[in-house]
Protein backbone atom coordinates (compact mmCIF):
# COMPACT_ATOMS: atom_id res chain seq x y z
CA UNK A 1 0.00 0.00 0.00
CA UNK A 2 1.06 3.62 -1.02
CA UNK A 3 2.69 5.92 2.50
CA UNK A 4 2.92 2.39 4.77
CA UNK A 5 5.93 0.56 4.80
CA UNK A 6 5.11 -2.92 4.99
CA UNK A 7 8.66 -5.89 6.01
CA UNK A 8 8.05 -9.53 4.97
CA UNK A 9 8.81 -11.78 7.90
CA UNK A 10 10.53 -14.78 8.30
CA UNK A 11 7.66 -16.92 6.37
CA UNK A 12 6.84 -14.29 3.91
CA UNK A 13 4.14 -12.64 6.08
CA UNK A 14 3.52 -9.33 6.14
CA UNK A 15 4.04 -7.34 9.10
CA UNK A 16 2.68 -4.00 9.46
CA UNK A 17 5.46 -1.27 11.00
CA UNK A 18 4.84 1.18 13.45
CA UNK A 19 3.08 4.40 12.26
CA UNK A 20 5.09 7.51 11.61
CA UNK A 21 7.01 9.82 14.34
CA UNK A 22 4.02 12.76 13.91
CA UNK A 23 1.18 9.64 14.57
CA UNK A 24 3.50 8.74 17.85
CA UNK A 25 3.96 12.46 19.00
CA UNK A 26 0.04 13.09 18.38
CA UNK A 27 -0.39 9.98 19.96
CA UNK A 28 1.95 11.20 23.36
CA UNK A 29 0.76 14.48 23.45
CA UNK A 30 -3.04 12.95 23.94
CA UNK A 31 -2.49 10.53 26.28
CA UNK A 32 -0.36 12.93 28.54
CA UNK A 33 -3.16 15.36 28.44
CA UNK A 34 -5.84 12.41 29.39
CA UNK A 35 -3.97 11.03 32.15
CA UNK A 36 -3.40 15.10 33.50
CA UNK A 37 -7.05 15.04 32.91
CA UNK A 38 -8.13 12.32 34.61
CA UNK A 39 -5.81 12.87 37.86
CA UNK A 40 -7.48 16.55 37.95
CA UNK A 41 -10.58 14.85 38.00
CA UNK A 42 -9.63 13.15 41.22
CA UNK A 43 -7.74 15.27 43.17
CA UNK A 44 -10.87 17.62 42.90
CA UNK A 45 -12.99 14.81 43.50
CA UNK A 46 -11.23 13.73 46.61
CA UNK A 47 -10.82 17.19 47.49
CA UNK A 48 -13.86 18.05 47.95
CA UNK A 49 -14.53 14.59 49.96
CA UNK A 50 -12.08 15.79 52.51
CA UNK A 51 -13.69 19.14 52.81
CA UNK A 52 -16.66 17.59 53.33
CA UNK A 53 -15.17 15.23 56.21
CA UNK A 54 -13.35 17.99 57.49
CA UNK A 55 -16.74 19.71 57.63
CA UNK A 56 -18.22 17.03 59.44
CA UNK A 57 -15.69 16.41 62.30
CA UNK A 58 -15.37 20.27 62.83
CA UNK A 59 -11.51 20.20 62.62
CA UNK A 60 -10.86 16.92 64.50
CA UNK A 61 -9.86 14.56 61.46
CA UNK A 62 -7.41 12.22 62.76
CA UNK A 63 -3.75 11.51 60.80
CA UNK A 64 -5.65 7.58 60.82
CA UNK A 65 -8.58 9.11 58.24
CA UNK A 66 -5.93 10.90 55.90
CA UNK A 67 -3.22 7.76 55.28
CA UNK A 68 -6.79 5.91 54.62
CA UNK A 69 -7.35 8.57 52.21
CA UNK A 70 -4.02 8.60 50.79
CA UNK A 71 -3.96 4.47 50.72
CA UNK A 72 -7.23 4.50 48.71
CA UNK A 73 -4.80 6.88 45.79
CA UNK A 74 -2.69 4.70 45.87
CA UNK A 75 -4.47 1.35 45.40
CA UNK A 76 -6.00 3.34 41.97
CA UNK A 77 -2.54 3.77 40.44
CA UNK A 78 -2.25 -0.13 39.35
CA UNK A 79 -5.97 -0.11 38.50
CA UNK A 80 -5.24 3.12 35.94
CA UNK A 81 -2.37 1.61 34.23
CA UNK A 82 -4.19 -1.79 33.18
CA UNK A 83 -6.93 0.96 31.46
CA UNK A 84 -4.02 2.79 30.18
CA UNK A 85 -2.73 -0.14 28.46
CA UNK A 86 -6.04 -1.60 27.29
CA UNK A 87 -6.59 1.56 26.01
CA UNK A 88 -3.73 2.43 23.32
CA UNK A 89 -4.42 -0.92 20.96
CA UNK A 90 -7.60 0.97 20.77
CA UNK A 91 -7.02 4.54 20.56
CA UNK A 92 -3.50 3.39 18.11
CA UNK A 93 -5.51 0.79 16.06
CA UNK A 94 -2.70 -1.65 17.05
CA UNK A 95 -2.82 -5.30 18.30
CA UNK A 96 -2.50 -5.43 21.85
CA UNK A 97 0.95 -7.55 22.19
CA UNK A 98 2.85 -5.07 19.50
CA UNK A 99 1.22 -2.05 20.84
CA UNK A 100 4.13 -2.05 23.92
CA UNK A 101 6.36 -0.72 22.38
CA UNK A 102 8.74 2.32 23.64
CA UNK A 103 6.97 4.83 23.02
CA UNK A 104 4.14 3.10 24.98
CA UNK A 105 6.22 2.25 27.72
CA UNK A 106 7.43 5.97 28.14
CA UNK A 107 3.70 6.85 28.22
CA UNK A 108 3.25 4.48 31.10
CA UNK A 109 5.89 5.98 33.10
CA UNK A 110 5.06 9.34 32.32
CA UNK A 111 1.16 8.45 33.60
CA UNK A 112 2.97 7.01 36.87
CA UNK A 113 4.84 10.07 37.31
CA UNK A 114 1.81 11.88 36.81
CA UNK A 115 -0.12 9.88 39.33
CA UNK A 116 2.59 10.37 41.94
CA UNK A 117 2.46 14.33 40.75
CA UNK A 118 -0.52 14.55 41.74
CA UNK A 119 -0.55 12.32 45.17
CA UNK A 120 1.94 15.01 46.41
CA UNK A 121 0.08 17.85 45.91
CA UNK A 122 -2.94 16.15 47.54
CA UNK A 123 -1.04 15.25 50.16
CA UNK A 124 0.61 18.70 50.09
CA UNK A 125 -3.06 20.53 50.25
CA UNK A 126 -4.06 18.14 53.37
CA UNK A 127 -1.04 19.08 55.52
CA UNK A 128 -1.25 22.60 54.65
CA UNK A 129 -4.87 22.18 55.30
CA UNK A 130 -4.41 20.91 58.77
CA UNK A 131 -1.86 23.68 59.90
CA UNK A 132 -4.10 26.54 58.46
CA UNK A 133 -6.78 25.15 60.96
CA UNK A 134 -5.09 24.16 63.34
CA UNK A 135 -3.42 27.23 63.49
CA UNK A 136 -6.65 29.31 63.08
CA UNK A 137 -9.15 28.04 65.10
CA UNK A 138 -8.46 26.78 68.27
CA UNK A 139 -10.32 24.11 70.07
CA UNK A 140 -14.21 24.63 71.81
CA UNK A 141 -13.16 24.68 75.26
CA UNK A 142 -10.35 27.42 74.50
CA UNK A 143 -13.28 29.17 72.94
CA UNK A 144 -15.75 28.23 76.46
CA UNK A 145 -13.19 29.78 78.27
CA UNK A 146 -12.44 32.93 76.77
CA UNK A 147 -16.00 33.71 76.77
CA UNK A 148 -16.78 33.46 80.49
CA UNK A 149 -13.77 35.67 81.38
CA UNK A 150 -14.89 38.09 78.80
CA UNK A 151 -18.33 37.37 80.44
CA UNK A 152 -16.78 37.94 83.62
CA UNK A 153 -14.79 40.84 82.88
CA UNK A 154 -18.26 42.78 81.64
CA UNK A 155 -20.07 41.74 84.34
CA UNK A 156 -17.46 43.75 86.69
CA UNK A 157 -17.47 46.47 84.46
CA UNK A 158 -20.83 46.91 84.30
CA UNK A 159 -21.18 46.38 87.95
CA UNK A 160 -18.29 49.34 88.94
CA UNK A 161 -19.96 51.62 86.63
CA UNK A 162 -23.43 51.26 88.09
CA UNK A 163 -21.78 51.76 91.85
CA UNK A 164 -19.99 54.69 90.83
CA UNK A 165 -23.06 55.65 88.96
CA UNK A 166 -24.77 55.59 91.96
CA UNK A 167 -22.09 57.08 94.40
CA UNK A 168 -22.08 59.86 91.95
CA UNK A 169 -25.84 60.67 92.06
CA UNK A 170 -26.16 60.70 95.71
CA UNK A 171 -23.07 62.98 96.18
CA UNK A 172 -25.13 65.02 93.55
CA UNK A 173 -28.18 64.99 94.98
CA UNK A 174 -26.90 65.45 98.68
CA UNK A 175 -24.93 68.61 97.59
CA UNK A 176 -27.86 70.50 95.58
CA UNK A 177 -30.53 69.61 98.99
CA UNK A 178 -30.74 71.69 101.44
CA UNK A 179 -29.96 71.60 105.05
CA UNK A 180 -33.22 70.27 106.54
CA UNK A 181 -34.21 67.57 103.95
CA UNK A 182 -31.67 65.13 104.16
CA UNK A 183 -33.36 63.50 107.08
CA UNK A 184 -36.66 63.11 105.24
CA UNK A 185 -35.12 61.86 102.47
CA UNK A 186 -33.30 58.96 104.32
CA UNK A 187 -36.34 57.63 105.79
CA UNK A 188 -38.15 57.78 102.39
CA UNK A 189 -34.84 55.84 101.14
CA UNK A 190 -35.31 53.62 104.24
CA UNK A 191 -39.00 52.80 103.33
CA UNK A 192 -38.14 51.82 100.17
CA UNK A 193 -35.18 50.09 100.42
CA UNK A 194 -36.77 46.67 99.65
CA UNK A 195 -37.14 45.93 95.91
CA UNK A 196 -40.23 45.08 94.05
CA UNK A 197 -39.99 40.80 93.38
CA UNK A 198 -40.58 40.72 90.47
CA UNK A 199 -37.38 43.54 89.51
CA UNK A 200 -35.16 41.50 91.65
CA UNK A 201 -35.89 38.16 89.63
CA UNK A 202 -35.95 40.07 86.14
CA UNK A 203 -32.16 41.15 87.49
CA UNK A 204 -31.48 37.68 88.91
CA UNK A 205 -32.71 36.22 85.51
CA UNK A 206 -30.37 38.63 83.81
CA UNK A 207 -27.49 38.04 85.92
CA UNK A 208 -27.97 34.31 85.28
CA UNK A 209 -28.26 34.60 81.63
CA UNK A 210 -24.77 36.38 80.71
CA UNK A 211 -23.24 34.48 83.39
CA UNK A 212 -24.27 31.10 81.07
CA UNK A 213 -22.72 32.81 77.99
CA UNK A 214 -19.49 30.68 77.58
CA UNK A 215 -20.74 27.44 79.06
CA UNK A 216 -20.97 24.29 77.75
CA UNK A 217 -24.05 21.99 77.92
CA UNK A 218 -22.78 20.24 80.63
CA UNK A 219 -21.30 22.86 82.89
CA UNK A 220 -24.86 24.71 82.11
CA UNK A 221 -26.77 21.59 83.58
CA UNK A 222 -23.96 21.86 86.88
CA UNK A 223 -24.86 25.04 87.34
CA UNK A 224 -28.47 25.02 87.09
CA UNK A 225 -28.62 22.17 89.14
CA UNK A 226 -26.01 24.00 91.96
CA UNK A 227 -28.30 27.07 91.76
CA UNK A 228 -31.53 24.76 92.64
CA UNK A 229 -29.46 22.88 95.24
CA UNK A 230 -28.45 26.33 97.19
CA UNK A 231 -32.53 27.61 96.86
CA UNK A 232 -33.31 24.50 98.12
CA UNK A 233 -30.62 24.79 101.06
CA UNK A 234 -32.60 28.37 101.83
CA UNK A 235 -35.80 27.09 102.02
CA UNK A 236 -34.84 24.57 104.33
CA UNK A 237 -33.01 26.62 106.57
CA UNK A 238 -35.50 29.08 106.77
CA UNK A 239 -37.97 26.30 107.69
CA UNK A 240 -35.25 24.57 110.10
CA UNK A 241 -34.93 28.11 111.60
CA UNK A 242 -38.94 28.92 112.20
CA UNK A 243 -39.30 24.95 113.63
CA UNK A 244 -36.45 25.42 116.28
CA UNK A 245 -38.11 27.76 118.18
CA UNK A 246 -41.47 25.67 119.00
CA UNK A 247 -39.16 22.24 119.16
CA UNK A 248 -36.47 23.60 121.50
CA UNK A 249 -38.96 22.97 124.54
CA UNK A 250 -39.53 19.41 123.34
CA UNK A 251 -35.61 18.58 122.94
CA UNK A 252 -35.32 19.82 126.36
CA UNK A 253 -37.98 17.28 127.53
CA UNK A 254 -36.82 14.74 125.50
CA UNK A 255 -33.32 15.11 126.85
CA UNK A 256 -34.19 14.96 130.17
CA UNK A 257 -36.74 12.01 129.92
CA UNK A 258 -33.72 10.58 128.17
CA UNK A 259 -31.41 11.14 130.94
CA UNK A 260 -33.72 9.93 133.72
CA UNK A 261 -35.11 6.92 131.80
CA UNK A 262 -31.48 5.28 130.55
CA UNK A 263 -30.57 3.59 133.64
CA UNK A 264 -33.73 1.89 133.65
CA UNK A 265 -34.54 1.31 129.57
CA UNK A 266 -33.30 -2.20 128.51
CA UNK A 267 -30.31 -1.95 125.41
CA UNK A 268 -31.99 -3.73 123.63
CA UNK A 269 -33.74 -1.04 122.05
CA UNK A 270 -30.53 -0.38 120.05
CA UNK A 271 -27.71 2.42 119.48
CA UNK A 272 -28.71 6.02 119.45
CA UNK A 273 -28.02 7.95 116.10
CA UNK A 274 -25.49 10.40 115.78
CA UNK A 275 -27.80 12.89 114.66
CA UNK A 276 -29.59 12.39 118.36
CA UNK A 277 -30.59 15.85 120.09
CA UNK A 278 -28.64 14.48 122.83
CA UNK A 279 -25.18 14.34 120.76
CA UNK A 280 -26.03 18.03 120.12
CA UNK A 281 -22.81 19.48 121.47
CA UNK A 282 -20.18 17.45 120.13
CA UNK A 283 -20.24 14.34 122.76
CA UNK A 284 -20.48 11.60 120.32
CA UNK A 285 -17.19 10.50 119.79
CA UNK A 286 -16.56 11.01 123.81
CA UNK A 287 -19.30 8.71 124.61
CA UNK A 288 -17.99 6.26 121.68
CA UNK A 289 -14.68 6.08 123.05
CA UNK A 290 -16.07 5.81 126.79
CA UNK A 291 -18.68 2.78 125.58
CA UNK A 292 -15.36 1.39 123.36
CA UNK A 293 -12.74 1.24 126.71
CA UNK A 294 -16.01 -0.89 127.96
CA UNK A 295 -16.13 -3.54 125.47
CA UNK A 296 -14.95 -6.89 126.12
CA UNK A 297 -14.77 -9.06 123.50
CA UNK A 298 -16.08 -13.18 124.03
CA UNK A 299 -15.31 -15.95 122.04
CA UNK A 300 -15.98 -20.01 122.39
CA UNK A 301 -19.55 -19.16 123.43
CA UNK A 302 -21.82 -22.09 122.70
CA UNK A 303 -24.35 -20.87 119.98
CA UNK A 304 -27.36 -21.90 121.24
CA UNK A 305 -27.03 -18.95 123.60
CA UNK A 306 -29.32 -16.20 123.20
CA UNK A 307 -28.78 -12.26 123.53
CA UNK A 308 -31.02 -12.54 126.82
CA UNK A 309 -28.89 -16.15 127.40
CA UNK A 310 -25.61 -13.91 127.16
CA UNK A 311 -26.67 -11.25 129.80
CA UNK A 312 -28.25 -13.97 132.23
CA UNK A 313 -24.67 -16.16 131.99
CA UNK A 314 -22.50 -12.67 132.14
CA UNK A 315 -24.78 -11.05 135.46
CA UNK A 316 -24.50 -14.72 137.58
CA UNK A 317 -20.90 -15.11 136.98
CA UNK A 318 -20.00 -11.61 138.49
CA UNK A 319 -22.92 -11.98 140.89
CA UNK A 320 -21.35 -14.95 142.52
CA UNK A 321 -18.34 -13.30 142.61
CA UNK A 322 -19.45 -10.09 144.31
CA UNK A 323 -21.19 -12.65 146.93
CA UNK A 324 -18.10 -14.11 147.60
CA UNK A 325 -16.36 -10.68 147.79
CA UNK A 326 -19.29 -9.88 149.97
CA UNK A 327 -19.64 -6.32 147.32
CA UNK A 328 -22.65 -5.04 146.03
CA UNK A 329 -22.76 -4.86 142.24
CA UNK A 330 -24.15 -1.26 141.75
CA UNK A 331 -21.76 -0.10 144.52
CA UNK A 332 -23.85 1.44 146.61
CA UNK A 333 -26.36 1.06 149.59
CA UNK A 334 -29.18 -0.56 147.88
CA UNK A 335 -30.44 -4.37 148.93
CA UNK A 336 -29.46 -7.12 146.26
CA UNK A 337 -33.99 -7.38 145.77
CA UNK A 338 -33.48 -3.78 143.82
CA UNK A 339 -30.94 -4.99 141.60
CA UNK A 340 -33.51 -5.15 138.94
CA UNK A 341 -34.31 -1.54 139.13
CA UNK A 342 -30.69 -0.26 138.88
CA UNK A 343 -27.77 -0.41 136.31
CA UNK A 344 -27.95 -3.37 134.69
CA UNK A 345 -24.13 -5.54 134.81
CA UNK A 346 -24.31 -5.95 131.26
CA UNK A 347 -25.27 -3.06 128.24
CA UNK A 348 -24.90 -4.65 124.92
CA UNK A 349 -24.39 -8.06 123.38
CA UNK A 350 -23.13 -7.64 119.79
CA UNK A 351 -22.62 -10.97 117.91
CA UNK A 352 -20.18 -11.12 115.45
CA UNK A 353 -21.38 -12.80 111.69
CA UNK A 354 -21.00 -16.22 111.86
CA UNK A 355 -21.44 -19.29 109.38
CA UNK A 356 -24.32 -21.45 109.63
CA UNK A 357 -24.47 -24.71 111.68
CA UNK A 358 -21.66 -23.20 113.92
CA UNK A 359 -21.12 -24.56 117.47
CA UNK A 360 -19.29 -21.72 119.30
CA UNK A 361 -19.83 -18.06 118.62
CA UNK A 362 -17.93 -14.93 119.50
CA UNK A 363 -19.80 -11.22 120.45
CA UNK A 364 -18.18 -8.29 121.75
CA UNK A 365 -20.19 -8.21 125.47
CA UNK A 366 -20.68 -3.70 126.62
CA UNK A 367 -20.42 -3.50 130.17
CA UNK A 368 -21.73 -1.34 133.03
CA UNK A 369 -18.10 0.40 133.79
CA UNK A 370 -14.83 -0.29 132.88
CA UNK A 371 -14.26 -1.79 136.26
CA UNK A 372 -16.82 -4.27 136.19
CA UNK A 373 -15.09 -4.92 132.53
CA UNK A 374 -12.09 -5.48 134.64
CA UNK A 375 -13.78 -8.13 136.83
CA UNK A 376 -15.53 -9.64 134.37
CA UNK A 377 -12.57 -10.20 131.89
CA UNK A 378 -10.53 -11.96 134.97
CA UNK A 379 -13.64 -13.95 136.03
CA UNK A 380 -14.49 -15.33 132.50
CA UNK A 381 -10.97 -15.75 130.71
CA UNK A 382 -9.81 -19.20 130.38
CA UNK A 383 -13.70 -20.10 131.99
CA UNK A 384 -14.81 -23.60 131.02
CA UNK A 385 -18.17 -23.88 129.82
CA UNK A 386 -19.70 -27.28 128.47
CA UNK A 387 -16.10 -28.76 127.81
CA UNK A 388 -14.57 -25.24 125.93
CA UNK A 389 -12.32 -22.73 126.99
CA UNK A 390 -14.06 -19.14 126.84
CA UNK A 391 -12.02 -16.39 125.64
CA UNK A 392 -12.20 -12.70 127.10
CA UNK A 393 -10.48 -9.72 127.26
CA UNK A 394 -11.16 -6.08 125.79
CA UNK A 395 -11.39 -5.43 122.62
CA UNK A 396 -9.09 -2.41 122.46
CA UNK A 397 -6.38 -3.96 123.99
CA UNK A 398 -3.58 -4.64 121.48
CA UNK A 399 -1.69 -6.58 122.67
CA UNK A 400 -3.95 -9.68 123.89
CA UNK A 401 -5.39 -9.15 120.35
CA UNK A 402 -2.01 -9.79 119.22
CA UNK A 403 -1.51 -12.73 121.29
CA UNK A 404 -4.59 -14.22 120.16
CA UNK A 405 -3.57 -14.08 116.47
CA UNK A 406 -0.11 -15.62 117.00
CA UNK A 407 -1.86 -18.56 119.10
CA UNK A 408 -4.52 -18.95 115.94
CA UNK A 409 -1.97 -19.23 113.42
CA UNK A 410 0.44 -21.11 115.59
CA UNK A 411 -2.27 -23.78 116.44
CA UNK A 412 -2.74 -26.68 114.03
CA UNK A 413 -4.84 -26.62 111.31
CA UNK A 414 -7.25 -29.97 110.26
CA UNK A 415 -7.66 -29.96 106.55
CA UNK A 416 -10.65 -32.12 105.89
């Protein structure tokens, strides 16, 4: 054919050659424009993705989000170049295996090269992205708290223009009166010094509003909440403070009902709170301490005892020992028939937690005094009762506590 030059091959056939140098430079120039093209096409594309993420996290995309980004770029290079070289047999009109040829190959590295190009500028345009913001707008709570001291500082302002305001008007006003009606105004002033309600909640209101300027959501909801706490805190005071007039009479009563009645109430009744009127002036942790030194503490006590069982087994042990002593429990000069009516020996019977089906148990035993604790501590330590040793001594003492540990872990143990 006329203008192609056409070879014979090794069995005669024809092969067609490769088209002339202004058919390869048309055919460079194109596909240089089409890959610049088509990378334009993305970087705006994926530009405007990250504006819109950027958008949507206000600011706070992570470095994790943009190497995703980045990674998904990347991953479309390989994907690209197969289209790239499907696409010259059909843009040259060449077979596919004779269309790789140099010039081809220099058109695949210059669309890599391109690709890359164009990765570093969107990489470039992310960085700068993130400096320009981070640099520009700093982060909400910065923002919170430049608002409440600008808050804060107006507030002041407005408040030491208002009293010098003020200061300035009475000077004013108390300079241009004259001698006699100063005294008449005062009163007036003094008749009125009480504000109308609903003024001083429109100016509470107000107060509470630009105070709330530069909080957050949360701090709002703390302060609301602390503002309803403190009004609440008023309203019982002021009822606390009207009530303690008409109960003061009925403490006093109760106090000294209290006082006459405790010798002869049973403990069994329980503790008294802390918060009892008779605790009023700071004598709870004195009468702790007291009711502590007079604590004995009894172990090995068979568990079919009783709190009543205790008392009963405590009271006849240091009864027979007063009649041997020939003493008086209560110590004074009362017949052993009005026992009953005075102090009883023993105040409180506390048993400690035990498991179940137990056969001894162990209480901490309150006494009358701490002499009687004395007594009773002598009488009932190393006391035999149905075959078993009792164990008693006070339960602040240290050292016997101390004693009793080193005997527990030095006695041996049965593994079943």
């Amino acid at each position: 054919m006329p203008g192609i030059a056409v070879s014979s091959g090794l069995f005669g056939a024809r092969v067609p050659q490769p088209p002339p140098s202004n058919v390869r430079e048309t055919s460079f120039f194109f596909f240089f424009f089409f890959s610049i093209c088509i990378h334009s096409c993305l970087y705006f594309i994926f530009g405007v993705h990250f504006h819109i993420f950027s958008q949507f996290y206000r600011g706070r995309l992570q470095e994790r989000k943009l190497f995703i980004l980045l990674l998904l770029l990347l991953f479309t290079a390989p994907v690209s170049l197969y289209l790239f070289a499907f696409s010259v047999p059909v843009v040259t009109g060449q077979p596919f295996p004779q269309s790789l040829t140099h010039t081809h190959t220099n058109l695949c590295s210059l669309f890599c090269c391109s690709h890359i190009y164009f990765l570093l500028l969107l990489w470039l345009r992310l960085f700068f992205l993130q400096l320009v913001r981070g640099a520009a707008m700093p982060s909400r709570a910065v923002l919170r708290k430049k608002a409440r001291r600008e808050s804060k500082h107006r507030r002041l302002e407005a408040e030491d223009a208002a009293v010098d305001a003020a200061l300035l008007a009475c000077h004013g006003a108390q300079s241009h009166l004259p001698l006699g009606a100063g005294e008449t105004e005062n009163g007036v002033e003094t008749a009125a010094r009480k504000r109308p309600r609903n003024v001083a909640v429109v100016e509470a209101a107000a107060e509470t509003v630009e105070s709330m300027a530069g909080m957050s959501r949360k701090e709002r909801k703390r302060f609301e909440a602390k503002q309803r706490f403190e009004r609440q805190l008023a309203r019982l005071n002021a009822a606390v403070g009207k009530e303690e007039n008409t109960t003061a009479t009925k403490t006093e009563t109760a106090m000294q009902a209290a006082e006459a009645g405790t010798d002869a109430l049973s403990p069994t009744r329980g503790e008294t709170l802390r918060h009892d009127p008779k605790f009023k002036n700071g004598t709870f942790w004195r009468m702790r301490k007291e009711r502590r030194g007079r604590t004995v503490f009894l172990g090995n006590m068979p568990a079919r005892f009783t709190v009543q069982e205790v008392k009963d087994f405590v009271s006849s042990v240091f009864d027979a020992y007063c009649a041997r002593k020939n003493e008086d429990v209560n110590k004074a000069d009362e017949e052993r028939e009005e026992i009953s009516v005075g102090v009883a020996v023993v105040d409180l019977v506390d048993f400690l937690p035990a498991p179940p089906r137990v056969k001894h148990r162990h209480m901490f035993v309150t006494l009358q005094s701490k002499e009687v604790a004395e007594q009773v501590v002598k009488l009932l330590d190393a006391y035999k009762l149905d075959g078993v040793t009792l164990r008693c001594n006070f339960a602040s003492d240290k050292a016997q506590r101390g004693e009793a540990i080193r005997r527990r872990l030095a006695a041996p143990r049965v593994r079943s």
